[in-house]
C-alpha atoms as a PDB file:
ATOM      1  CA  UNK A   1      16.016  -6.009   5.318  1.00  0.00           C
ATOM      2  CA  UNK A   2      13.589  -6.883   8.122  1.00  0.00           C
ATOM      3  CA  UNK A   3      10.172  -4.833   8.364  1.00  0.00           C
ATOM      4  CA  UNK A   4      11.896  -5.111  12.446  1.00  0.00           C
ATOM      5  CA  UNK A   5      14.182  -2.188  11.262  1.00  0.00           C
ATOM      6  CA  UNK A   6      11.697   0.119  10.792  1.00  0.00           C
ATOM      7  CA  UNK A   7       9.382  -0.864  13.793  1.00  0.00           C
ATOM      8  CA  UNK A   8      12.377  -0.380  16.051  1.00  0.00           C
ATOM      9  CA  UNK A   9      13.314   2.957  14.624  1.00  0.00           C
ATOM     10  CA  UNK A  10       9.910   3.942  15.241  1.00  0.00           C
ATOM     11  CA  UNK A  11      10.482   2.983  18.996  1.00  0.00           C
ATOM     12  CA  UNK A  12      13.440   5.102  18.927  1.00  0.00           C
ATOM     13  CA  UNK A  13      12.625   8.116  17.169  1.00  0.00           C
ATOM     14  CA  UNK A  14       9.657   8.529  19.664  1.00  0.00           C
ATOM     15  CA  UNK A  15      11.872   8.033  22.944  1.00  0.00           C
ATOM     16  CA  UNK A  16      13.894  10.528  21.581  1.00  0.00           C
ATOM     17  CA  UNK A  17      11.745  13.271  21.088  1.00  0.00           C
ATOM     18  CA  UNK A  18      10.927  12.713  25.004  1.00  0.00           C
ATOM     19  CA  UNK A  19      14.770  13.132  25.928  1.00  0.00           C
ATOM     20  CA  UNK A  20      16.558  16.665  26.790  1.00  0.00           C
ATOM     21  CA  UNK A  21      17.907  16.737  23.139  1.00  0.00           C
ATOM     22  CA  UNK A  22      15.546  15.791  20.913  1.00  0.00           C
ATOM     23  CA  UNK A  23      17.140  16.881  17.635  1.00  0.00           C
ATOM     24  CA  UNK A  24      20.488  14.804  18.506  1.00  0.00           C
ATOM     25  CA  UNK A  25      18.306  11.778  19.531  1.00  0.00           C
ATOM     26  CA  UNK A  26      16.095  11.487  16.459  1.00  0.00           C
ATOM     27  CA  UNK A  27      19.988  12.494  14.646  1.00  0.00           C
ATOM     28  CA  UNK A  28      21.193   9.284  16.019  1.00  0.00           C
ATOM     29  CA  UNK A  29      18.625   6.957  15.893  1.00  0.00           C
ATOM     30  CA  UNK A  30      18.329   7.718  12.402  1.00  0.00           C
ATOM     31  CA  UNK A  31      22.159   6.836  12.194  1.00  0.00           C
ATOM     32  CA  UNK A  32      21.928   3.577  14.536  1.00  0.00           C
ATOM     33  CA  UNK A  33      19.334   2.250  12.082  1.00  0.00           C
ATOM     34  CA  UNK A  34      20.797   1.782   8.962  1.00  0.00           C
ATOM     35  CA  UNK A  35      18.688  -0.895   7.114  1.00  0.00           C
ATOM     36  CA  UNK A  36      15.597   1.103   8.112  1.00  0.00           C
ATOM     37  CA  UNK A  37      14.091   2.303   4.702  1.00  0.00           C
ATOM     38  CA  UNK A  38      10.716   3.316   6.144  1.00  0.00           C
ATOM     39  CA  UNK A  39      10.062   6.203   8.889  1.00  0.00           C
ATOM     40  CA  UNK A  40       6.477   5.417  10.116  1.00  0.00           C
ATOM     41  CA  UNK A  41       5.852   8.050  12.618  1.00  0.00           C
ATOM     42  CA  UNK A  42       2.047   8.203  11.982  1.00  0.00           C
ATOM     43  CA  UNK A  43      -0.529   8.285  14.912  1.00  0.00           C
ATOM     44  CA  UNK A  44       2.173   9.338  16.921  1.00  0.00           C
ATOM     45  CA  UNK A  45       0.225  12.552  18.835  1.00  0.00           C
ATOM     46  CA  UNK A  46       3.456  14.496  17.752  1.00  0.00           C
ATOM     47  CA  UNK A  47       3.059  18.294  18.911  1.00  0.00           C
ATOM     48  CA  UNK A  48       4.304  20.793  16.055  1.00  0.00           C
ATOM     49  CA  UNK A  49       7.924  21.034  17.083  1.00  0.00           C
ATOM     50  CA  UNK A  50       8.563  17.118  17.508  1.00  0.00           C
ATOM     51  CA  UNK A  51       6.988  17.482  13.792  1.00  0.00           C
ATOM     52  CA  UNK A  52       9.827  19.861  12.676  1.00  0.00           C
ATOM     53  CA  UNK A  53      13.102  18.059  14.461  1.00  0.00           C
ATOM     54  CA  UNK A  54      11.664  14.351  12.713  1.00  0.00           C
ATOM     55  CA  UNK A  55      11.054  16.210   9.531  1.00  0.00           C
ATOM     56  CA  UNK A  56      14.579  17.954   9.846  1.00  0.00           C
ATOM     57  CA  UNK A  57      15.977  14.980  10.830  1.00  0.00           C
ATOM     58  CA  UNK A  58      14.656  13.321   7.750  1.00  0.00           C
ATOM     59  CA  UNK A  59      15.994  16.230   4.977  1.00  0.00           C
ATOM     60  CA  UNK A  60      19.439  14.590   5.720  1.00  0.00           C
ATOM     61  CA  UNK A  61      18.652  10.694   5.473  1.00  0.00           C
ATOM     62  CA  UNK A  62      20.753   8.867   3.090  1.00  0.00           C
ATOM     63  CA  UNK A  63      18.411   5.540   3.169  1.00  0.00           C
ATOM     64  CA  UNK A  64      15.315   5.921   4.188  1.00  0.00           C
ATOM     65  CA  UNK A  65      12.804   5.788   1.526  1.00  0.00           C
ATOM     66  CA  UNK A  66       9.726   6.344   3.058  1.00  0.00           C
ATOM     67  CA  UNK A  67       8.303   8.912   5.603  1.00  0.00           C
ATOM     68  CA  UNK A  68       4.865   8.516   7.274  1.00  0.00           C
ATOM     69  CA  UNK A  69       4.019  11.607   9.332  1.00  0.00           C
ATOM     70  CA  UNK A  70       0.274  11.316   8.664  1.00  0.00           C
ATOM     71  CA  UNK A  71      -2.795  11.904  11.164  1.00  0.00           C
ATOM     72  CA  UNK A  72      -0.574  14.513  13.803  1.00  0.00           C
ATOM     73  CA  UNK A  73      -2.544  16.846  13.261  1.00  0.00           C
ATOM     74  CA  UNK A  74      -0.307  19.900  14.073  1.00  0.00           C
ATOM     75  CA  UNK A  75      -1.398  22.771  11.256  1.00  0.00           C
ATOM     76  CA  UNK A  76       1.686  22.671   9.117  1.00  0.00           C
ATOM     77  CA  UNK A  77       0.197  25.741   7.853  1.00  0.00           C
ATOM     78  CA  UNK A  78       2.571  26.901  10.628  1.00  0.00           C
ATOM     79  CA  UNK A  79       5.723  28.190   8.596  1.00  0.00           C
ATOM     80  CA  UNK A  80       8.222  26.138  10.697  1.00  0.00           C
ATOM     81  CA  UNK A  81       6.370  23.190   9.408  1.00  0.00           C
ATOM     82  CA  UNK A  82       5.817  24.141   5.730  1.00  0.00           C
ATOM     83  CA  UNK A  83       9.632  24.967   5.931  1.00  0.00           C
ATOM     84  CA  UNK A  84      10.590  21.402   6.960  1.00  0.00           C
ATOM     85  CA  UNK A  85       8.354  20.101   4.445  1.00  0.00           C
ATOM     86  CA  UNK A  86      10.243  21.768   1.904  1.00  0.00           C
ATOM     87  CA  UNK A  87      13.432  21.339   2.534  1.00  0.00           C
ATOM     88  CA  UNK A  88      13.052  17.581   1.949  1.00  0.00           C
ATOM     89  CA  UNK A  89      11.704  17.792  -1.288  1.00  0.00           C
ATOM     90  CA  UNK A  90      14.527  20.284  -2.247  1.00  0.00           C
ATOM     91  CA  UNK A  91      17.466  18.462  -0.185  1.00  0.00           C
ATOM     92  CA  UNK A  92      16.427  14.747   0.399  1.00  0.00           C
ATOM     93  CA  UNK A  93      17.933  13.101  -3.138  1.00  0.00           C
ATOM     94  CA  UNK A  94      16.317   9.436  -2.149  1.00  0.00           C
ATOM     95  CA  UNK A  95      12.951   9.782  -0.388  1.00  0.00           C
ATOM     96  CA  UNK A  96      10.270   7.806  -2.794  1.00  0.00           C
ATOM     97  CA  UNK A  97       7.310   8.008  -0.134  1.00  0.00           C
ATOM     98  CA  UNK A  98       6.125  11.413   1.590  1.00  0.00           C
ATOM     99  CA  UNK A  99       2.771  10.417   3.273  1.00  0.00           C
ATOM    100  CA  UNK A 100       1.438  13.954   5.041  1.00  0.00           C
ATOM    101  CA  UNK A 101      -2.275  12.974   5.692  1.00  0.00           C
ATOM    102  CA  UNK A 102      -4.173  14.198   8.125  1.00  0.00           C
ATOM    103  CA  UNK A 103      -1.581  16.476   9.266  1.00  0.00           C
ATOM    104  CA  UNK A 104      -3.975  19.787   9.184  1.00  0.00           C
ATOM    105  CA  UNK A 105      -2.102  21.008   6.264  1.00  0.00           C
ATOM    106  CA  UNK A 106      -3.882  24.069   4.624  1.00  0.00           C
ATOM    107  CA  UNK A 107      -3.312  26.163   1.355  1.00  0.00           C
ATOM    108  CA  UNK A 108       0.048  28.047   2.661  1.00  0.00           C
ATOM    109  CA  UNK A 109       1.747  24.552   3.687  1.00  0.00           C
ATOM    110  CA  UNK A 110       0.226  22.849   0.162  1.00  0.00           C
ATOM    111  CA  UNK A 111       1.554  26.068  -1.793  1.00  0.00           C
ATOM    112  CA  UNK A 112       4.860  24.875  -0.199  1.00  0.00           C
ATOM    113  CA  UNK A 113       4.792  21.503  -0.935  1.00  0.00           C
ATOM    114  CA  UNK A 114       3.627  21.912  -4.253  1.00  0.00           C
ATOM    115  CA  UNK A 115       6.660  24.409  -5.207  1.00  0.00           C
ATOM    116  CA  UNK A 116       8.869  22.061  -4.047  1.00  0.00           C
ATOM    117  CA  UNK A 117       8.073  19.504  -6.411  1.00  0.00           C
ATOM    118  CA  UNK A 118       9.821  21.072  -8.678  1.00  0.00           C
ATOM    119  CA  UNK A 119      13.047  20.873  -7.410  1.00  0.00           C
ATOM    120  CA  UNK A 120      12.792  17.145  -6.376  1.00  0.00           C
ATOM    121  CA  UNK A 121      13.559  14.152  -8.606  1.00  0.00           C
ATOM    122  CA  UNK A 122      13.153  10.981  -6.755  1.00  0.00           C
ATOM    123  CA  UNK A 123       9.178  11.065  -5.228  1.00  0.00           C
ATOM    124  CA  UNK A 124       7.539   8.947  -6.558  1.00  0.00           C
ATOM    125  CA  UNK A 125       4.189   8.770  -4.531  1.00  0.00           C
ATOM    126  CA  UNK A 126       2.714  11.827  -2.487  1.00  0.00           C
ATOM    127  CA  UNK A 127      -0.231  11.368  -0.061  1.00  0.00           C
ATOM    128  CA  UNK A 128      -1.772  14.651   1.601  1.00  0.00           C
ATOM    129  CA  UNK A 129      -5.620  12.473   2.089  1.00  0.00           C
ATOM    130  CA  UNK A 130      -7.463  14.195   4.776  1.00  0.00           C
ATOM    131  CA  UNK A 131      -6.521  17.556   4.839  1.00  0.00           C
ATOM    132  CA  UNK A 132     -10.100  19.545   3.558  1.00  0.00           C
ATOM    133  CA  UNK A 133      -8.568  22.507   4.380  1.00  0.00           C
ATOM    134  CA  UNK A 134      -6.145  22.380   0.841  1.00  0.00           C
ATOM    135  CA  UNK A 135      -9.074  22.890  -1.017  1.00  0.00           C
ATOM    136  CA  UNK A 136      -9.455  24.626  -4.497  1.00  0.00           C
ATOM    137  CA  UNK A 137      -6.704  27.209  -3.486  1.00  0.00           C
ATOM    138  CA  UNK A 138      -3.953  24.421  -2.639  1.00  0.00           C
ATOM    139  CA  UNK A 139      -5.243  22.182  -5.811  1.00  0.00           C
ATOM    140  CA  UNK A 140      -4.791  24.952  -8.236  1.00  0.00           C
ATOM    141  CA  UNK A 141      -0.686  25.092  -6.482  1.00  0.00           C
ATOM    142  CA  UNK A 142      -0.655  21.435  -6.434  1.00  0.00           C
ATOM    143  CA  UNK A 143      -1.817  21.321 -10.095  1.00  0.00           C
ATOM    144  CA  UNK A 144       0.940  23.851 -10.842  1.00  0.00           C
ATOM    145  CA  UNK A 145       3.439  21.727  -8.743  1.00  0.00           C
ATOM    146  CA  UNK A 146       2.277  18.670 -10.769  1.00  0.00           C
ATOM    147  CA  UNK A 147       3.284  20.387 -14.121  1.00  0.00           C
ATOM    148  CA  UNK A 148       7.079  21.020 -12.799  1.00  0.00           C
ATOM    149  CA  UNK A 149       7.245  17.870 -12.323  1.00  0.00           C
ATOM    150  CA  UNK A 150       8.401  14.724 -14.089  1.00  0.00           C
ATOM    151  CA  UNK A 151       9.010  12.059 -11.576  1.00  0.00           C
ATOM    152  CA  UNK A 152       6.034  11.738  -9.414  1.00  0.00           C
ATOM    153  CA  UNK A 153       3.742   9.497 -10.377  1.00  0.00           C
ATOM    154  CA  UNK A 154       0.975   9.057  -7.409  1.00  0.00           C
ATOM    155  CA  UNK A 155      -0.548  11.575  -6.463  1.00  0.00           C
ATOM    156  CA  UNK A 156      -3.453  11.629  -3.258  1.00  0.00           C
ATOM    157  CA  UNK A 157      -5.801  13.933  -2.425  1.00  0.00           C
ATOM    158  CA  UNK A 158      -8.906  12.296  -0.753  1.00  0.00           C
ATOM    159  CA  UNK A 159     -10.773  14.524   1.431  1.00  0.00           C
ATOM    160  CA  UNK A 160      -9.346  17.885   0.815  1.00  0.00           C
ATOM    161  CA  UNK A 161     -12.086  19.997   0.614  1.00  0.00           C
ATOM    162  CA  UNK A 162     -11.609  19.695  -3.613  1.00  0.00           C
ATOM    163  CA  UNK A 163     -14.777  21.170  -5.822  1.00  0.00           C
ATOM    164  CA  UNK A 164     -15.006  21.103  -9.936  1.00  0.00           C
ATOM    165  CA  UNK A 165     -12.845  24.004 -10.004  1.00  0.00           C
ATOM    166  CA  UNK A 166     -10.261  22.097  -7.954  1.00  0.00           C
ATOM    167  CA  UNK A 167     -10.815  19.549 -10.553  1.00  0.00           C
ATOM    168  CA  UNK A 168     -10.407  21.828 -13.443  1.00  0.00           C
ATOM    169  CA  UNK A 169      -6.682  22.444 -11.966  1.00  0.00           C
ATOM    170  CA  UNK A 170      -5.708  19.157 -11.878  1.00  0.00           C
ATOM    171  CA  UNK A 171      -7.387  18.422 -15.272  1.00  0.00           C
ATOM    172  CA  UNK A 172      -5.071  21.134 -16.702  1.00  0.00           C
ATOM    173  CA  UNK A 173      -2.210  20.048 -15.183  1.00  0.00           C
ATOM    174  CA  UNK A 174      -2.657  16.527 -16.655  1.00  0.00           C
ATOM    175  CA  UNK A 175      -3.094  17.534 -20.073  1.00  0.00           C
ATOM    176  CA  UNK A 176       0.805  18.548 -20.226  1.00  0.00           C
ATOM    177  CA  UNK A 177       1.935  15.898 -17.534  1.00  0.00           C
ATOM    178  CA  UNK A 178       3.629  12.580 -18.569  1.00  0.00           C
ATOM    179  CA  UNK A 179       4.501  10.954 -15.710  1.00  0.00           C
ATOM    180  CA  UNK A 180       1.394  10.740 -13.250  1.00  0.00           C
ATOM    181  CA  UNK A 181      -0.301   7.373 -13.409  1.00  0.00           C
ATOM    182  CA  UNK A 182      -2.224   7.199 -10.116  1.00  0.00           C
ATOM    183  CA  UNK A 183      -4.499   9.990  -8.889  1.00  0.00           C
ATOM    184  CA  UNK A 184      -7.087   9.286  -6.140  1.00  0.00           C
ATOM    185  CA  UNK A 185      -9.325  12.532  -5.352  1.00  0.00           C
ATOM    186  CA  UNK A 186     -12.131  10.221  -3.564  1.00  0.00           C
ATOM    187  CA  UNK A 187     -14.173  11.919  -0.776  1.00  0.00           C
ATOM    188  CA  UNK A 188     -14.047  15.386  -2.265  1.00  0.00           C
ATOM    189  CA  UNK A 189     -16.871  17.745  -3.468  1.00  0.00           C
ATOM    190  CA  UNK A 190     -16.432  17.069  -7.395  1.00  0.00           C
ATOM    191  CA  UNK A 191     -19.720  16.928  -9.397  1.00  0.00           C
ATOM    192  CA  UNK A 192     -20.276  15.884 -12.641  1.00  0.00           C
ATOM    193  CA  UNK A 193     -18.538  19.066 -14.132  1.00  0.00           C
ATOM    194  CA  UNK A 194     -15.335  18.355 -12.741  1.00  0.00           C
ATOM    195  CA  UNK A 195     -15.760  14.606 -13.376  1.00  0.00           C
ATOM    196  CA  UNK A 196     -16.123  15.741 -17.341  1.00  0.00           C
ATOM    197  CA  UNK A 197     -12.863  17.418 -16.808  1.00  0.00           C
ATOM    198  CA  UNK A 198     -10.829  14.763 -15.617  1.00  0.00           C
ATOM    199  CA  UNK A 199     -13.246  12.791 -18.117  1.00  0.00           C
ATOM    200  CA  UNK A 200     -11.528  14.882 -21.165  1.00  0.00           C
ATOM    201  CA  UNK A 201      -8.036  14.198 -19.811  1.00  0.00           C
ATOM    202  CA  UNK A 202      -8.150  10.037 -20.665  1.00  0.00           C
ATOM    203  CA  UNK A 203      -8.474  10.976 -24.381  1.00  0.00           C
ATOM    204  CA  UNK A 204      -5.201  13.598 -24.364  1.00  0.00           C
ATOM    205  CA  UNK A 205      -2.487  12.921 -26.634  1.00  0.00           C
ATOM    206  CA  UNK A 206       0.011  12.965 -23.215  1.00  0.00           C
ATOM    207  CA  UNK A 207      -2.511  10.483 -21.734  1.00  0.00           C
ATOM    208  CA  UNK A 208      -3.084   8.311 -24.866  1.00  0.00           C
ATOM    209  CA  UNK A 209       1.102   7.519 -24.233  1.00  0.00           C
ATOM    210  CA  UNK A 210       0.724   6.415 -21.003  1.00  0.00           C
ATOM    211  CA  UNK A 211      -0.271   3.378 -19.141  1.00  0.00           C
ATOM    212  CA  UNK A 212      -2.690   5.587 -16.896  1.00  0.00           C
ATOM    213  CA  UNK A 213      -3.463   2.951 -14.551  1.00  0.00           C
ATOM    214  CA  UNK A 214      -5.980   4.688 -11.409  1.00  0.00           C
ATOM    215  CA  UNK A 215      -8.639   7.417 -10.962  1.00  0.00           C
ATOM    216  CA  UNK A 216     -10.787   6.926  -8.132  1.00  0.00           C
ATOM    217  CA  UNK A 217     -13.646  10.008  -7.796  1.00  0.00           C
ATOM    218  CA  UNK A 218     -15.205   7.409  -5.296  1.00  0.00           C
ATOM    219  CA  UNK A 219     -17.441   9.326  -2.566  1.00  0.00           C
ATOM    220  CA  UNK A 220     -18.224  12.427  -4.503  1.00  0.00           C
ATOM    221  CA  UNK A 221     -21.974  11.519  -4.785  1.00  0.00           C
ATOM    222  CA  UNK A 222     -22.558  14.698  -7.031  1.00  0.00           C
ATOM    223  CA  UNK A 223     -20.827  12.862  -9.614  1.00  0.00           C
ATOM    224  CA  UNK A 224     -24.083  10.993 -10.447  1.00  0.00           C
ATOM    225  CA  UNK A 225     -25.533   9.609 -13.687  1.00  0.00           C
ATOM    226  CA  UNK A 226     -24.517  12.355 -16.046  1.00  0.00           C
ATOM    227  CA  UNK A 227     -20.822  12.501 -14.622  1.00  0.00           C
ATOM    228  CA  UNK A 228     -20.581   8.445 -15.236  1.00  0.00           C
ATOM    229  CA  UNK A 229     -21.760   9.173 -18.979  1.00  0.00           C
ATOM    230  CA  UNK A 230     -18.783  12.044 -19.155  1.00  0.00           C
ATOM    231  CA  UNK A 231     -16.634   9.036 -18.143  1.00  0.00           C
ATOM    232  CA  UNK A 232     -18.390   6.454 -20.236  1.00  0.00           C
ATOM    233  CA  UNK A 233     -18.060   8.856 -23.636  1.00  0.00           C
ATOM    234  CA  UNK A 234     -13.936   9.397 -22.582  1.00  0.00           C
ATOM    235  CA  UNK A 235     -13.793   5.791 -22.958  1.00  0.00           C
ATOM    236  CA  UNK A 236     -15.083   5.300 -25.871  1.00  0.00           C
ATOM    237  CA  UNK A 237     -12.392   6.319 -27.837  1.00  0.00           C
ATOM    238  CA  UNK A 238     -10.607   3.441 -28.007  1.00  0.00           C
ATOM    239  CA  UNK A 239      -7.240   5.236 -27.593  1.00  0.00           C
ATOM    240  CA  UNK A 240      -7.773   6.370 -24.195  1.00  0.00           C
ATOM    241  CA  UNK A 241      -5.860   4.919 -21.787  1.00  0.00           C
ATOM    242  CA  UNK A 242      -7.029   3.601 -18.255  1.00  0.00           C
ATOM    243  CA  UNK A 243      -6.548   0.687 -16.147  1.00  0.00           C
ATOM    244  CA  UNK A 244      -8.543   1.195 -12.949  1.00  0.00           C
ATOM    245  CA  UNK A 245     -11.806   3.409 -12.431  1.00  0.00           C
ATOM    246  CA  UNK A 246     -13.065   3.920  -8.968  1.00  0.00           C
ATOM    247  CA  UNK A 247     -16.687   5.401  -8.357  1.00  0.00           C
ATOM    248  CA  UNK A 248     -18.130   3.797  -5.305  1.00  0.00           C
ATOM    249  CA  UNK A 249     -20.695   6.154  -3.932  1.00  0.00           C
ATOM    250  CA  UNK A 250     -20.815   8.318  -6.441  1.00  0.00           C
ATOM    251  CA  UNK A 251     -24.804   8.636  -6.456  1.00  0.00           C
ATOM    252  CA  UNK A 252     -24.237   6.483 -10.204  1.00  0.00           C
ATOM    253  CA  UNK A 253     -27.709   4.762 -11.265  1.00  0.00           C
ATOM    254  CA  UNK A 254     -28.957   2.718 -13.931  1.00  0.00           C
ATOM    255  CA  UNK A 255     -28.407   5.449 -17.178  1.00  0.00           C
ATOM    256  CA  UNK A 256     -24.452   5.671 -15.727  1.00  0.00           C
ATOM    257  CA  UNK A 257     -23.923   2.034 -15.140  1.00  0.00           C
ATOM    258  CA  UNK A 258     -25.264   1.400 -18.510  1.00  0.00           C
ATOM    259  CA  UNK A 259     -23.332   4.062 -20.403  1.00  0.00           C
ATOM    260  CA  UNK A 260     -20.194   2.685 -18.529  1.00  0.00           C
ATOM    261  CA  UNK A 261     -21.092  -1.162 -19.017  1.00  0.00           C
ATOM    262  CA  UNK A 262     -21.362  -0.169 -22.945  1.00  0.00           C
ATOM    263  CA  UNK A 263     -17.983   1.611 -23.391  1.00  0.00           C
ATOM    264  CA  UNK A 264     -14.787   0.848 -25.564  1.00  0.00           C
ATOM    265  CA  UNK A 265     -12.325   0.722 -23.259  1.00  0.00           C
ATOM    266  CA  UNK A 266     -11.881  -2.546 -21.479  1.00  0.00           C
ATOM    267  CA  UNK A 267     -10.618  -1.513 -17.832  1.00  0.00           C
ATOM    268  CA  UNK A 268      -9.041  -3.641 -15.191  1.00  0.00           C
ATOM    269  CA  UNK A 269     -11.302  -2.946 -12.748  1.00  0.00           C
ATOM    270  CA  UNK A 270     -14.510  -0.942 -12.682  1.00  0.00           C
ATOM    271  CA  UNK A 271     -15.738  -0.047  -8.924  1.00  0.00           C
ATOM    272  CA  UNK A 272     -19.309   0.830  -8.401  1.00  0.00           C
ATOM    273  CA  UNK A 273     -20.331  -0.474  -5.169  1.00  0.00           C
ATOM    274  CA  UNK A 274     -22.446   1.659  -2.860  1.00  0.00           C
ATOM    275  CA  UNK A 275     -24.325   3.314  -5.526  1.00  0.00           C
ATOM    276  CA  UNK A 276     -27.937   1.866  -4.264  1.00  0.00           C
ATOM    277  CA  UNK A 277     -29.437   3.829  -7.630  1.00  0.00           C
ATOM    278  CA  UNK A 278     -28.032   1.114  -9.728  1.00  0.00           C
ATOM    279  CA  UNK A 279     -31.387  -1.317 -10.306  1.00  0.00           C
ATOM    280  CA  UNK A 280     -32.220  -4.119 -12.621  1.00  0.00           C
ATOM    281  CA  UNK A 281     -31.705  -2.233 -15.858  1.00  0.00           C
ATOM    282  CA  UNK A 282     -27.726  -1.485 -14.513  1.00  0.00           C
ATOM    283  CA  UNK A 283     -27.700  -4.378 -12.647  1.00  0.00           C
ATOM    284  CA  UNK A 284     -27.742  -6.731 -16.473  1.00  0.00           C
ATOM    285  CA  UNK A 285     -25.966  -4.421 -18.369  1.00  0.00           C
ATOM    286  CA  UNK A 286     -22.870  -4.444 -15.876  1.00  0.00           C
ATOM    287  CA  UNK A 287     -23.293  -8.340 -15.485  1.00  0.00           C
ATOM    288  CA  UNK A 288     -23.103  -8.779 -19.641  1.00  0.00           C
ATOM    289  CA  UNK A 289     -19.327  -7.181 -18.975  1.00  0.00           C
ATOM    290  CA  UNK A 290     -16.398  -9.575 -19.951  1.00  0.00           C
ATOM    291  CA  UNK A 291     -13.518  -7.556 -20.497  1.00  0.00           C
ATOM    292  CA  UNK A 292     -13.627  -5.944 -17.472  1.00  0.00           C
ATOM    293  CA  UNK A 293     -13.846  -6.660 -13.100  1.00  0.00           C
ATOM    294  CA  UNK A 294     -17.023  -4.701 -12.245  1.00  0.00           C
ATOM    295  CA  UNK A 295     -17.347  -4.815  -8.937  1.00  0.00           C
ATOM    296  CA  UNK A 296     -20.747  -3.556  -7.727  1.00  0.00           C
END
């Protein structure tokens, strides 16, 4: 399959929403394009109803695997929206992408999506980046949604307006959850309270099972020294399980880089780049690291 199957059914999905029946045009482009397994409508300056018709177009798709609808910013806090939303997860059997960044959702269309979960079993990565309105109300739904489910196993969050007690939900929710392996809550408002949450989930018995391969906390410079040393003392047991740790700008200086340069666990890759507090004494304790890629 050519990536010229999806480009073109992005050509045609958006001349159809311009045509006097938008709902049959998407209906058939959808059905003319048969190899297409990605739906990149992104960037697209979609108002809310050409949102809706793509979206309900979408709930019936038998091959497409991925749906970008990020950065139209049309509220989908708007129930026609949230509705769509849902009936994908609940209908769609084959979808593995759902990327809704940027799309203004807010805690009524992430209490939506996050019920939903529940009833799907094919997801397999969700990206709702860039939405701050979610905040700790939609994480503590989304952290709910997370526990119902069994299949997903990315999960995105980056800018959404998240604090420690957003944290603290998703903390919770990982303690019982088995199959998330990827969870990236950069850009947030997490300090390093709600880093020592997520910090106390890598030593879990349900995470001790799993490869957990990626948390990224990078740009929540509140995180600081004292969250790094939460992070640092999770890895130390040498049963936790992590491949990837991301804290750029993370306001992490020399006691953090030390106490993570000095810990148990060997990671993949260690990010700490744009943390300017890291000086000479970090600086040689990160560079005496073999096991693992610091990148700083």
């Amino acid at each position: 399959m050519d990536d010229t199957d999806d480009t073109a059914l992005r050509t045609a999905i958006l001349e159809a929403l311009k045509g006097e029946d938008p709902s049959a045009g998407v209906a058939a482009a959808l059905a003319g394009a048969p190899g297409a397994k990605t739906l990149d409508v992104s960037d697209a300056s979609m108002d809310l109803q050409a949102g809706i018709t793509v979206a309900t177009a979408v709930k019936s798709s038998t091959t497409l695997t991925c749906f970008n609808l990020s950065n139209n910013a049309f509220a989908s806090d708007y129930e026609e929206m949230a509705d769509a939303l849902a009936a994908i997860l609940k209908e769609n059997t084959v979808l593995q992408v759902l990327d809704i960044s940027g799309i203004g959702i807010g805690t009524r269309g992430t209490n939506v999506v996050a019920m939903s979960l529940a009833a799907n079993a094919t997801l397999i990565e969700l990206r709702m980046d860039g939405n701050p309105g979610v905040g700790d109300e939609g994480a503590s739904v989304m952290g709910a949604g997370i526990n119902a489910n069994t299949h997903l196993v990315k999960l995105s969050m980056a800018d959404s307006g998240i604090t420690d007690e957003g944290a603290g939900y998703f903390a919770a929710a990982l303690n019982s959850n088995a199959a998330l392996q990827y969870l990236d809550l950069s850009a947030n408002l997490i300090t390093a309270a709600g880093a020592k949450e997520l910090a106390d989930v890598l030593t879990t018995e349900v995470s001790m099972g799993l490869p957990w391969v990626l948390l990224d906390l990078s740009g929540n410079i509140g995180i600081g020294d004292e969250g790094a040393i939460h992070l640092a003392d999770a890895l130390e047991d040498p049963n936790a399980s992590l491949q990837q740790l991301k804290l750029s700008n993370c306001g992490i200086g020399d006691d953090g880089a030390c106490a993570l340069a000095s810990s148990e666990t060997p990671l993949e890759v260690l990010d700490l780049r744009n943390n300017p507090g890291i000086g000479d004494k970090g600086t040689a304790a990160l560079n005496e690291v073999t096991k693992t890629k610091v990148v700083f």
